[in-house]
Protein backbone atom coordinates (compact mmCIF):
# COMPACT_ATOMS: atom_id res chain seq x y z
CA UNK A 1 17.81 -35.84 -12.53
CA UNK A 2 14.98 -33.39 -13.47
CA UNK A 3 14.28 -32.64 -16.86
CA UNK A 4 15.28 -29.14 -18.63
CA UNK A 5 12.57 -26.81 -18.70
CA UNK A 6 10.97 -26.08 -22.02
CA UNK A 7 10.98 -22.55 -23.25
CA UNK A 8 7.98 -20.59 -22.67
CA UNK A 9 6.71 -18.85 -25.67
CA UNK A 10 5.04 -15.25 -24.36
CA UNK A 11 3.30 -13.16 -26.37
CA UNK A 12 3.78 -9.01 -25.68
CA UNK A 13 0.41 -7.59 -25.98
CA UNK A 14 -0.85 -4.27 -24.55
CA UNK A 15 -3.04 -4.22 -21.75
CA UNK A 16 -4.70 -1.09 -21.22
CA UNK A 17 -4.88 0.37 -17.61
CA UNK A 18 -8.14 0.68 -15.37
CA UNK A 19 -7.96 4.16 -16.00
CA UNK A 20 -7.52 3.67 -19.25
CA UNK A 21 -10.55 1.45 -19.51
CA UNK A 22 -12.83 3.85 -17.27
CA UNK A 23 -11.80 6.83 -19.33
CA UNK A 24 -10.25 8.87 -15.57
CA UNK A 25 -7.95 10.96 -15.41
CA UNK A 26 -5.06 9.93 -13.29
CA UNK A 27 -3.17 13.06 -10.97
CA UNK A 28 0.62 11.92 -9.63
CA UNK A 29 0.67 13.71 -6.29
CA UNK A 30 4.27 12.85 -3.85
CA UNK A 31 4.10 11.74 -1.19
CA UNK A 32 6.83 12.29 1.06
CA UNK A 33 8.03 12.15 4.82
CA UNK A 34 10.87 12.36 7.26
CA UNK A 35 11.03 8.53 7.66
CA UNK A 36 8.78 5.44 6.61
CA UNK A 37 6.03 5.76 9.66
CA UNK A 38 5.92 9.32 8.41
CA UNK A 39 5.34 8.08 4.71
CA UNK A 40 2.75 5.49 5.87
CA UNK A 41 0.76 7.80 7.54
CA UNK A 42 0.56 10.21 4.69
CA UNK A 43 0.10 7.65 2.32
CA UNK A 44 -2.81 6.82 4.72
CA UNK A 45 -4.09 9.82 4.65
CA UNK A 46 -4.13 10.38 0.84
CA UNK A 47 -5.98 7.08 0.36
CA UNK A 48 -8.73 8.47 3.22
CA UNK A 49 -8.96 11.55 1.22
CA UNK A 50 -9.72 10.20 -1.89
CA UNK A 51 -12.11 7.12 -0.13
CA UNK A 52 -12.76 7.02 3.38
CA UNK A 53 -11.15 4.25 5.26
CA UNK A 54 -12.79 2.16 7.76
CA UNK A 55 -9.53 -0.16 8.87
CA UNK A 56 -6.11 0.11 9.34
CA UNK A 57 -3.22 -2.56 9.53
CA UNK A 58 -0.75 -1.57 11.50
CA UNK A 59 2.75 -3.35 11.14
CA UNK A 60 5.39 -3.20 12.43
CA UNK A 61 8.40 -0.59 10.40
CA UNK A 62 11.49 -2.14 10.78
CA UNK A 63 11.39 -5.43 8.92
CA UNK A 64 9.79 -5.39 5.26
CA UNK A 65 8.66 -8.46 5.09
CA UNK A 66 6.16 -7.45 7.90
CA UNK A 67 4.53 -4.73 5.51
CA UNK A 68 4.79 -6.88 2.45
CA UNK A 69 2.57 -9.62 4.03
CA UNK A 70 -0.22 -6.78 5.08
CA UNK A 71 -0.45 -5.70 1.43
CA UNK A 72 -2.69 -8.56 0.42
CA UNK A 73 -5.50 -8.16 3.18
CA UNK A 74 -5.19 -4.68 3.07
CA UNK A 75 -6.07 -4.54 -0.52
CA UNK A 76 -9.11 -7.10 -0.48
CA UNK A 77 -10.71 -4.88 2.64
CA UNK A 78 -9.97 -1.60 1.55
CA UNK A 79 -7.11 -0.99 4.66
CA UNK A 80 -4.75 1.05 4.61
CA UNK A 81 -1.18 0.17 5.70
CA UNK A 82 0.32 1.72 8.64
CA UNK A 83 3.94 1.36 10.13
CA UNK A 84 4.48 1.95 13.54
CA UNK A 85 7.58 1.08 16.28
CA UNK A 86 7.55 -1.82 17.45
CA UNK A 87 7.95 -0.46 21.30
CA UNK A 88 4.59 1.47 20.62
CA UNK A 89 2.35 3.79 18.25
CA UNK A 90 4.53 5.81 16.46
CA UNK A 91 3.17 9.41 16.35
CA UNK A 92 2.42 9.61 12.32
CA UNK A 93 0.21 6.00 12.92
CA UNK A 94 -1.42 7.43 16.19
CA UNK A 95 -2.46 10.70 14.25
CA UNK A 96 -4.15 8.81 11.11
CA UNK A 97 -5.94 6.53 13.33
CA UNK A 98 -7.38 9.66 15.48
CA UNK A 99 -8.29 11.34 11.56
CA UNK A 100 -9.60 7.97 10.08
CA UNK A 101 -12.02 7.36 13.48
């Protein structure tokens, strides 16, 4: 029989943001699409706007967990994330990866 846990005492304390802490201004833009290869590649695209991107993950768009797991490697290389069928290159994925050449 395992003991009970002990409570864990946590202490709420403010954390300021990155852009907080760099003193930048921050603009909410939406991004938006007919479905989620559409969103992917226009998320894509925003990021490559804003820094140019030099790889691309491309997952597959139907299961989740498939674009969860890219989020990690994506972020420590600077990828972006794009979904595509999993018969072939959606169009949206096949049209960043022509931009972002």
């Amino acid at each position: 029989r395992r003991p009970a846990p002990k409570p864990v005492r946590r202490q709420h304390t403010e954390v300021p943001t990155v852009l907080e802490i760099r003193g930048d201004t921050a603009e909410v833009v939406r991004i938006d699409g007919a479905d989620r290869y559409e969103v992917s590649a226009s998320i894509a695209t925003r990021l490559h706007q804003v820094k140019p991107v030099t790889n691309a993950i491309v997952v597959g768009g139907a299961a989740l967990p498939d674009a969860i797991s890219a989020g990690g490697p994506a972020a420590a290389t600077g990828s972006a994330i794009v979904f595509t069928k999993a018969s072939s290159l959606s169009q949206p994925a096949s049209a960043f990866l022509d931009l972002a050449k």
